[in-house]
N, C-alpha and C. Protein backbone atom coordinates (compact mmCIF):
# COMPACT_ATOMS: atom_id res chain seq x y z
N UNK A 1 -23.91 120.46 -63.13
CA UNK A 1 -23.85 119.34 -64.05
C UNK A 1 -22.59 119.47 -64.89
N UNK A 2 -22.00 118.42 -65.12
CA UNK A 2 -20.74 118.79 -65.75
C UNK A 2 -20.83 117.49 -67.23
N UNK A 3 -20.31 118.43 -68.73
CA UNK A 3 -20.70 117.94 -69.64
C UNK A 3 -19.32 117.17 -70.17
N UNK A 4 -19.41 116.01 -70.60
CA UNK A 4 -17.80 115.44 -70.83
C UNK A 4 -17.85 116.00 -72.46
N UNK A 5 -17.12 117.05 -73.03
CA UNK A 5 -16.57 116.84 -74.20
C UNK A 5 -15.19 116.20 -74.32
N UNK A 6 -14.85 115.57 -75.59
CA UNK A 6 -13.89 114.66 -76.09
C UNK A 6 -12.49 115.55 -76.28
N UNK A 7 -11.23 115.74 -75.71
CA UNK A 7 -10.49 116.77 -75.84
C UNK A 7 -9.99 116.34 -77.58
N UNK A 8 -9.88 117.61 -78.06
CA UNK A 8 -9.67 117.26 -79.79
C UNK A 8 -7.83 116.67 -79.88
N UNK A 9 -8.11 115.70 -81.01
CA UNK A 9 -6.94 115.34 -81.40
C UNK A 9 -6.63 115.30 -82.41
N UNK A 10 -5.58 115.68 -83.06
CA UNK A 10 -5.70 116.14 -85.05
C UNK A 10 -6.03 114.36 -85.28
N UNK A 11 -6.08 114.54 -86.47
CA UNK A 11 -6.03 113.34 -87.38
C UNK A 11 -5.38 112.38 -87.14
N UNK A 12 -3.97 112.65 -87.16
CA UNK A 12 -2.73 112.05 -87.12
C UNK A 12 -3.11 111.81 -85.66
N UNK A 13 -2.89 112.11 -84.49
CA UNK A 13 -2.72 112.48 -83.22
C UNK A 13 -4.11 110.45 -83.50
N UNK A 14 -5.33 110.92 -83.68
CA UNK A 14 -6.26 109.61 -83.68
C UNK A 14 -5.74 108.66 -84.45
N UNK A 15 -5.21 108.65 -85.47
CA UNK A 15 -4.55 107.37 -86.05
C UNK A 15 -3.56 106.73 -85.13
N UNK A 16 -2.63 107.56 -84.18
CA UNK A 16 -1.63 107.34 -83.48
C UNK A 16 -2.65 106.56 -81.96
N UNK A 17 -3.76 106.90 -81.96
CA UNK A 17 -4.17 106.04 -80.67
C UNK A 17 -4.70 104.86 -81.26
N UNK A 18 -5.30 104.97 -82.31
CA UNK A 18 -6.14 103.83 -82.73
C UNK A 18 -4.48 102.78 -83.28
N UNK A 19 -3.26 103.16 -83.37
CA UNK A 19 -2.60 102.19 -83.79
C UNK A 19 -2.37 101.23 -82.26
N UNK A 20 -2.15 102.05 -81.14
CA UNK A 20 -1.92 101.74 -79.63
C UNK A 20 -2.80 100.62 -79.51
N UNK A 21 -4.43 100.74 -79.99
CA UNK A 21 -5.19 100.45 -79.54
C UNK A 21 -4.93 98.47 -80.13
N UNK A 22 -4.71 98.92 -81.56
CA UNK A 22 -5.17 97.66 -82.55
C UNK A 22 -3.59 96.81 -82.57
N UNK A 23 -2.64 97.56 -82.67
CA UNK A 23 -1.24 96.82 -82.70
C UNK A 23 -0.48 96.21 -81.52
N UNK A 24 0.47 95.65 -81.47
CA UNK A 24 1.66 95.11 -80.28
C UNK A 24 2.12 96.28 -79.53
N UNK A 25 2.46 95.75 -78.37
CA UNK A 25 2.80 96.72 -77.35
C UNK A 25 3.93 97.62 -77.98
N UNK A 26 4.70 97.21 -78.66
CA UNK A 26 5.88 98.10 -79.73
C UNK A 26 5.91 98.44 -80.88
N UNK A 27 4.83 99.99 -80.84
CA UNK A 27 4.59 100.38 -81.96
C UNK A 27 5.44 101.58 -82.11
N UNK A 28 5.27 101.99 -83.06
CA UNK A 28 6.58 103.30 -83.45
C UNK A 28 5.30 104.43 -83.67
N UNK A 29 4.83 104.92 -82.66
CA UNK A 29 4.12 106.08 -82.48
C UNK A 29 5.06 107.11 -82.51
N UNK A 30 4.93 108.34 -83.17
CA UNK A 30 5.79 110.03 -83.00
C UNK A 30 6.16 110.28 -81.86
N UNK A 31 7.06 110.94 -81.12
CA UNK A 31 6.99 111.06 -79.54
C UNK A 31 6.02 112.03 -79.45
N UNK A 32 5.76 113.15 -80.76
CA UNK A 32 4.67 114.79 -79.47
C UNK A 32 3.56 113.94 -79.70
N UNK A 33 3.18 112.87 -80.56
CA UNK A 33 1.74 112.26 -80.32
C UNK A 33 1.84 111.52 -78.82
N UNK A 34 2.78 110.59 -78.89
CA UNK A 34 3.10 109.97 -77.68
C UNK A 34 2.63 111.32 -76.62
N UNK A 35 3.39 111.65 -76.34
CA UNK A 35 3.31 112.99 -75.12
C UNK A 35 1.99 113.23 -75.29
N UNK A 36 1.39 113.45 -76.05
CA UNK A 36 -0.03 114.33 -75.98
C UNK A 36 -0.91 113.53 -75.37
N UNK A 37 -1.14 111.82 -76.04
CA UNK A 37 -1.83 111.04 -75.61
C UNK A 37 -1.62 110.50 -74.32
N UNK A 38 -0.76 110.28 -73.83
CA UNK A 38 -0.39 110.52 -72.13
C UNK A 38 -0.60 111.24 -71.34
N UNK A 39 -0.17 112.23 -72.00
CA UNK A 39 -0.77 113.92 -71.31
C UNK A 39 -2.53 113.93 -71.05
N UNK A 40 -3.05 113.48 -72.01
CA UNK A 40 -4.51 113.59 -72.17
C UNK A 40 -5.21 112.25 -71.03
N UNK A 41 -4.22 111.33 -71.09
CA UNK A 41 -5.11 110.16 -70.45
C UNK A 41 -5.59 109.28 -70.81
N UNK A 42 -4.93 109.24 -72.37
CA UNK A 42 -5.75 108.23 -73.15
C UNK A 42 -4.57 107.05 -73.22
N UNK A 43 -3.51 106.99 -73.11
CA UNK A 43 -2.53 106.10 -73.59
C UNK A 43 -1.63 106.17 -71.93
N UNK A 44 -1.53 104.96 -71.59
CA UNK A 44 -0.43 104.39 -70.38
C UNK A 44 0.85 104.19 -70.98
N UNK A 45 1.95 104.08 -70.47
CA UNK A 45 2.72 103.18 -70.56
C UNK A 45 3.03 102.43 -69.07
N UNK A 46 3.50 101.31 -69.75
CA UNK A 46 3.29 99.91 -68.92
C UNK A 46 4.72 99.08 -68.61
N UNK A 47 4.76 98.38 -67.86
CA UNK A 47 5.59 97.33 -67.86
C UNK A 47 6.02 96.43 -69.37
N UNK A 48 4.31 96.35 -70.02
CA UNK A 48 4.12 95.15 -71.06
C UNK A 48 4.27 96.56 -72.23
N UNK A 49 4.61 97.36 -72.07
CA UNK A 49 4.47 98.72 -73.36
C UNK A 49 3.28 99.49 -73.35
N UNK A 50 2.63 100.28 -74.36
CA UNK A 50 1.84 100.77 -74.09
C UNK A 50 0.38 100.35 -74.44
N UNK A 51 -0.80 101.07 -73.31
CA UNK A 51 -1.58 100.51 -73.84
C UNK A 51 -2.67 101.26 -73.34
N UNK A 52 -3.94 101.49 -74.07
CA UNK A 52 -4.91 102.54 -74.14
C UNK A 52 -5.71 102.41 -72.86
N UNK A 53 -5.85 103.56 -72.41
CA UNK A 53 -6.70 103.17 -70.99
C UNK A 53 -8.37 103.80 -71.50
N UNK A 54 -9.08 103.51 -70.65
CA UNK A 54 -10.67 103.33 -70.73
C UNK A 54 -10.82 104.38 -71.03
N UNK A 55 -10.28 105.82 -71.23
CA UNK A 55 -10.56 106.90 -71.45
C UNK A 55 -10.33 106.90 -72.85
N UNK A 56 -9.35 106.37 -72.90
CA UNK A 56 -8.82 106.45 -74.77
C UNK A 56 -9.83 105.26 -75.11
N UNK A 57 -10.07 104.59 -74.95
CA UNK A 57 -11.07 103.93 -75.44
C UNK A 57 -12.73 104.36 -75.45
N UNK A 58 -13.03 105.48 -74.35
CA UNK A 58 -14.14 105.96 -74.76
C UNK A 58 -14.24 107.25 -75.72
N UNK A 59 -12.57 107.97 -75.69
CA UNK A 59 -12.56 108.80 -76.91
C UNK A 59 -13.04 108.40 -78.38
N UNK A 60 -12.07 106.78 -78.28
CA UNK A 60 -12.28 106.27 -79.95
C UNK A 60 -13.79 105.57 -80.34
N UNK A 61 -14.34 105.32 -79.27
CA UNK A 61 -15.90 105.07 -79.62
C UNK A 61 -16.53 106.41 -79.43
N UNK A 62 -16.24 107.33 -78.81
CA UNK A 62 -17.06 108.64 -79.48
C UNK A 62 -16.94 109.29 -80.67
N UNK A 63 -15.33 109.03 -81.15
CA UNK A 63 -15.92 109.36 -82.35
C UNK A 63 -16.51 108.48 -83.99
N UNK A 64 -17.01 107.63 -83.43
CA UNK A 64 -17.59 106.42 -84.24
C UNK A 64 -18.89 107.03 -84.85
């Protein structure tokens, strides 16, 4: 059985997805947040800029 925990993201690091999530494709995210959230799977970049994929979106409703 395999248990999904949420990989941790500082503070900053979750403000930086939840801005992806709520703002225009051209937001001025940090780049090591950038990198991390890519790295992790939570944030694409796109043709249209960036934009949160279903994983980053089930991160930010877990921690609700």
């Amino acid at each position: 059985m395999t248990v999904h925990t949420p990989k941790l993201l500082t503070p900053e690091e979750f403000a930086s997805l939840i801005e992806v999530a709520i703002t225009s494709p051209t937001q001025a995210i940090p780049a090591p947040h950038l990198t991390k959230l890519i790295t992790l799977g939570y944030v694409a970049e796109t043709a249209k800029g960036l934009v949160v994929t279903g994983d980053g979106l089930i991160r930010i409703t877990e921690s609700e």
